[in-house]
Every structure is written in C-alpha cells, then in structure tokens.
C-alpha atoms as a PDB file:
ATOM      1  CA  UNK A   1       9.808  55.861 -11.363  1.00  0.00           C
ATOM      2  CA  UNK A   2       9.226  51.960 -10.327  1.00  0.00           C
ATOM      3  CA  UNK A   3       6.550  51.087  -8.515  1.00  0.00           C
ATOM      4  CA  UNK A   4       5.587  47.374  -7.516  1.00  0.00           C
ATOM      5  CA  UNK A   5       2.157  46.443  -6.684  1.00  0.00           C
ATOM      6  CA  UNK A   6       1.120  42.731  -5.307  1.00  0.00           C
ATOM      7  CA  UNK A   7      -2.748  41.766  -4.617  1.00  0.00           C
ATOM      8  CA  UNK A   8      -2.867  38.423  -3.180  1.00  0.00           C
ATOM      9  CA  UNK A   9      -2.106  35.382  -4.820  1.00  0.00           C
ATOM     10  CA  UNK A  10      -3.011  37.411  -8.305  1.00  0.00           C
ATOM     11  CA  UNK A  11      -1.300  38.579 -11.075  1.00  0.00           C
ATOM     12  CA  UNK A  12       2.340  40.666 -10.090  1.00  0.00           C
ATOM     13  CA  UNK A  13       2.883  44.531 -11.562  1.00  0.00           C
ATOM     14  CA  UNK A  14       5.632  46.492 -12.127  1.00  0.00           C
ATOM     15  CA  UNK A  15       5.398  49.967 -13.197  1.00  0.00           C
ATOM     16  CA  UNK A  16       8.147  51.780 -14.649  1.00  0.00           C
ATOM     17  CA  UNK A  17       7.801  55.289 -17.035  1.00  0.00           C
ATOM     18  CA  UNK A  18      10.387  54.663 -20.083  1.00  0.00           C
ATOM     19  CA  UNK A  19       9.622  58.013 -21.120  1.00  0.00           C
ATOM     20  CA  UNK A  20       7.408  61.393 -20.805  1.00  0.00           C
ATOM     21  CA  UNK A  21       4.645  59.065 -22.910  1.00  0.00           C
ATOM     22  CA  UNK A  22       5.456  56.075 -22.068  1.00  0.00           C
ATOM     23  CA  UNK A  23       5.107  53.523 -19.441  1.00  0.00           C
ATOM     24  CA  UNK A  24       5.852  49.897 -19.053  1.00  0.00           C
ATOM     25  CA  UNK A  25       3.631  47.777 -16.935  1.00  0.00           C
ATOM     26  CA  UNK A  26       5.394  43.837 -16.375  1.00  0.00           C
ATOM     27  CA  UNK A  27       2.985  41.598 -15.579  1.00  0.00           C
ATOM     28  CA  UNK A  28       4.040  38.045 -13.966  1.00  0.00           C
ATOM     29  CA  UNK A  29       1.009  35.695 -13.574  1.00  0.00           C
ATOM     30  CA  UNK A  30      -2.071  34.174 -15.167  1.00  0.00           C
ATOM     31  CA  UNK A  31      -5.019  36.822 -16.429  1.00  0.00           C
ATOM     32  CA  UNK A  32      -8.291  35.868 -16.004  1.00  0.00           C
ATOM     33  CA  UNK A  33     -11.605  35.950 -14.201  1.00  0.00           C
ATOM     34  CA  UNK A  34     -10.261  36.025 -10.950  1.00  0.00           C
ATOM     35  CA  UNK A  35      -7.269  39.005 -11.629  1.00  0.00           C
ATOM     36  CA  UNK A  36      -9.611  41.167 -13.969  1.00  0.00           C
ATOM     37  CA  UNK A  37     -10.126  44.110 -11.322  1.00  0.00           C
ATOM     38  CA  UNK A  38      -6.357  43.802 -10.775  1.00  0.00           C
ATOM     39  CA  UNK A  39      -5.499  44.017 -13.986  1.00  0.00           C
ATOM     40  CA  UNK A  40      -7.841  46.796 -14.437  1.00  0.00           C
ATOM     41  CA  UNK A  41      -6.727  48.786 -11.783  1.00  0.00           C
ATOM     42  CA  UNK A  42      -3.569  48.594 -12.456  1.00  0.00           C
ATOM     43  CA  UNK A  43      -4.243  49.879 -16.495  1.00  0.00           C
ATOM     44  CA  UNK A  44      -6.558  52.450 -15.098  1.00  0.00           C
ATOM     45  CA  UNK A  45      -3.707  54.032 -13.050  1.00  0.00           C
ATOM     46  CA  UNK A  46      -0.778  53.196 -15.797  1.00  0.00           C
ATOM     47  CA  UNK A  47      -3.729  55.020 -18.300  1.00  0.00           C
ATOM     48  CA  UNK A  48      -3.822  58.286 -15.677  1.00  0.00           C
ATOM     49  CA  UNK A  49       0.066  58.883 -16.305  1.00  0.00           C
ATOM     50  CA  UNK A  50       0.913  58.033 -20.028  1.00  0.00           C
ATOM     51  CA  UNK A  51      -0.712  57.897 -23.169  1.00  0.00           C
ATOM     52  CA  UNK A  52       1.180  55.098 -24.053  1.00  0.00           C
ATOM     53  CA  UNK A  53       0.811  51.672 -21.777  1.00  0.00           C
ATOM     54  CA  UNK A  54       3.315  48.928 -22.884  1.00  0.00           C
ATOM     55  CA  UNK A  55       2.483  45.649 -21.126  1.00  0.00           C
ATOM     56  CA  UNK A  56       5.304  43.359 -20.478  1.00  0.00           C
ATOM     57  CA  UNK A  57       3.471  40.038 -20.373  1.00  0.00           C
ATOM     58  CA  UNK A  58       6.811  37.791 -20.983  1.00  0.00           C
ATOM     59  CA  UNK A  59       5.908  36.261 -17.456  1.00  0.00           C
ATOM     60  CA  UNK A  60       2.279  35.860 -18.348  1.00  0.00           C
ATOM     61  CA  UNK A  61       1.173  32.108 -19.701  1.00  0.00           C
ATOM     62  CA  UNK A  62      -2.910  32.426 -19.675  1.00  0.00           C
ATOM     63  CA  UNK A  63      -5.317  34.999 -20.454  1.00  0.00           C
ATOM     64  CA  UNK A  64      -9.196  34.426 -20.562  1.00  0.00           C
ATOM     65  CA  UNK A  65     -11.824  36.532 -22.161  1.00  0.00           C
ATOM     66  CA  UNK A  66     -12.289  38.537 -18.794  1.00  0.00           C
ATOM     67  CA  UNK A  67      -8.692  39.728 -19.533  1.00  0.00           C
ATOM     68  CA  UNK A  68      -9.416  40.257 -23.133  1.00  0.00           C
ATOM     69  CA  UNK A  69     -12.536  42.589 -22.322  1.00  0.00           C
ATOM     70  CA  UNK A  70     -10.183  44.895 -20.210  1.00  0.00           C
ATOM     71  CA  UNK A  71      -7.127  44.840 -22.193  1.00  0.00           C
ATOM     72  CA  UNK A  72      -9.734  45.557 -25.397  1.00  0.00           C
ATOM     73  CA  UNK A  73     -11.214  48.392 -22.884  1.00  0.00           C
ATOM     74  CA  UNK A  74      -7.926  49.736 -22.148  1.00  0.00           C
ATOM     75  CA  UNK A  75      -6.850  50.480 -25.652  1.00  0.00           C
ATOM     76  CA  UNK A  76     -10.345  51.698 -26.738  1.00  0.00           C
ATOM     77  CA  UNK A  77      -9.926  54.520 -24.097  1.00  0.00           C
ATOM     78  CA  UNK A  78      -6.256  55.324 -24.726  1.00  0.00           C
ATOM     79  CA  UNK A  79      -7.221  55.480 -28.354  1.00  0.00           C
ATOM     80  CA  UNK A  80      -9.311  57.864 -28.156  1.00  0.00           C
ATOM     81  CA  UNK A  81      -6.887  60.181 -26.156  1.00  0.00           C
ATOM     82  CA  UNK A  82      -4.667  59.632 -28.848  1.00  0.00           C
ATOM     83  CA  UNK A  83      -2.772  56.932 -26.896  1.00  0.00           C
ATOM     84  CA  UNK A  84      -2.591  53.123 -27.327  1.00  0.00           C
ATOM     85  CA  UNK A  85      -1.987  50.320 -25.796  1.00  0.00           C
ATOM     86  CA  UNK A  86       1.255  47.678 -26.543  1.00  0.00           C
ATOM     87  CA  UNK A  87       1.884  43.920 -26.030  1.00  0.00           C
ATOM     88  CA  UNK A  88       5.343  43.084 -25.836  1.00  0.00           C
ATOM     89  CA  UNK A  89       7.146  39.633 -25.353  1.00  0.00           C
ATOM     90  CA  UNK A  90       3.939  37.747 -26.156  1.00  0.00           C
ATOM     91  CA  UNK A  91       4.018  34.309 -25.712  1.00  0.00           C
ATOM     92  CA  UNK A  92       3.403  32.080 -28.943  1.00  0.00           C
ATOM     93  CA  UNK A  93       0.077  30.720 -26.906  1.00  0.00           C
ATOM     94  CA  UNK A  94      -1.118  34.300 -25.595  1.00  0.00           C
ATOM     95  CA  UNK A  95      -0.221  35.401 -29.043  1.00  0.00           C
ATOM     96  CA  UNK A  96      -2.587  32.979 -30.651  1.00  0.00           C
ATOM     97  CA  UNK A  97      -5.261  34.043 -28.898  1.00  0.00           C
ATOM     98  CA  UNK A  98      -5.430  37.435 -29.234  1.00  0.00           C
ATOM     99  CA  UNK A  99      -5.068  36.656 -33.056  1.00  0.00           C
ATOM    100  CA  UNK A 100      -8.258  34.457 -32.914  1.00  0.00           C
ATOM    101  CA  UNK A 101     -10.151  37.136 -31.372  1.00  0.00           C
ATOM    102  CA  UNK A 102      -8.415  39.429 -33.572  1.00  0.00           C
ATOM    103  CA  UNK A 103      -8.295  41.530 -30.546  1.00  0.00           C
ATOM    104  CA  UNK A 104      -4.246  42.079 -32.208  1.00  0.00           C
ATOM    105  CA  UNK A 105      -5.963  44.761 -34.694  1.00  0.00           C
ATOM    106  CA  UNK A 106      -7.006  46.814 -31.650  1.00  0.00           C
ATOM    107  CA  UNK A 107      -3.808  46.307 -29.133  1.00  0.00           C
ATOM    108  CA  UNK A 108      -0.295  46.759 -30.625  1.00  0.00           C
ATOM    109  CA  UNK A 109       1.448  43.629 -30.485  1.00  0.00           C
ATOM    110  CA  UNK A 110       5.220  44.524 -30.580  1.00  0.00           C
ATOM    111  CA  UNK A 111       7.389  41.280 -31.387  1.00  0.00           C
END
C-alpha cells in the first residue's frame, strides 16, 4: 500500500508497508515548529498499522527540538508495544544532532 499525504507548504509523506511489521514513512522537507502536528499525525497513523515505523528522512535537511520531542514520543510509545522506531538515510547534519541530544540511543538510526 502507498499512500501520499501533502499539508500545505509543510513537510511531504509517503507511506508505504515493506512488510506485515513494517512500514516506511519518506519524509521530504524541513521538521520543525511549524510541521510538528504533521509530523505527528502522520507517525500516529504509520504507529496504528505497524509496530515498526522506518522514517526515510534522505530528503529532510533540518529538524528542531519540536521534531525531536515527537520523534522521541513516537519511539517511546512503539517501544512499549514492542515496536520501535528507525532513521534511515540520515543526513551527516540531522545525524549530528540527534547524537548531541543523544536522542540516537532511543530511535534506531540505520546507516
């Protein structure tokens, strides 16, 4: 299943289940303040049909703390279905900053 959802000028998702557990969410834009109840939507409904969320965020070049707090929510509540949440394609930039925050214990960061 692909699905495509667009708010706005915000952030642009693409859903697509990889497997029974699985689903990959691309993300193409900047995460912050102004796309954190996008962002969280769109994890909230990617949470209601996998245990596993992968995030695609090869097309994203900012994230601010807003971001943070919901990707940090996110995997807190797949956790402790048993699920997790992944990072893949993570910009060196993005990268460094969830390693700062060591917010990169909690989310899987798949290189």
């Amino acid at each position: 299943m692909e699905d495509s959802v667009h708010r706005g000028s915000g952030p642009h998702f693409e859903r697509r289940k990889l497997e029974e557990s699985v689903l990959l969410l691309s993300i193409e834009g900047e995460l912050d303040i102004g796309s954190a109840d996008a962002l969280r939507a769109a994890l909230d409904a990617a949470e209601r049909e996998s245990l596993i969320v992968r995030l695609d965020t090869r097309e994203v070049q900012f994230l601010d703390s807003s971001a943070l707090g919901v990707l940090l929510a996110s995997a807190h509540r797949l956790s402790a279905r048993g699920g997790r949440l992944e990072l893949t394609n993570v910009s060196p930039a993005v990268r460094r900053i969830l390693d700062m925050t060591l917010i990169a214990r909690t989310v899987h960061v798949i290189p």
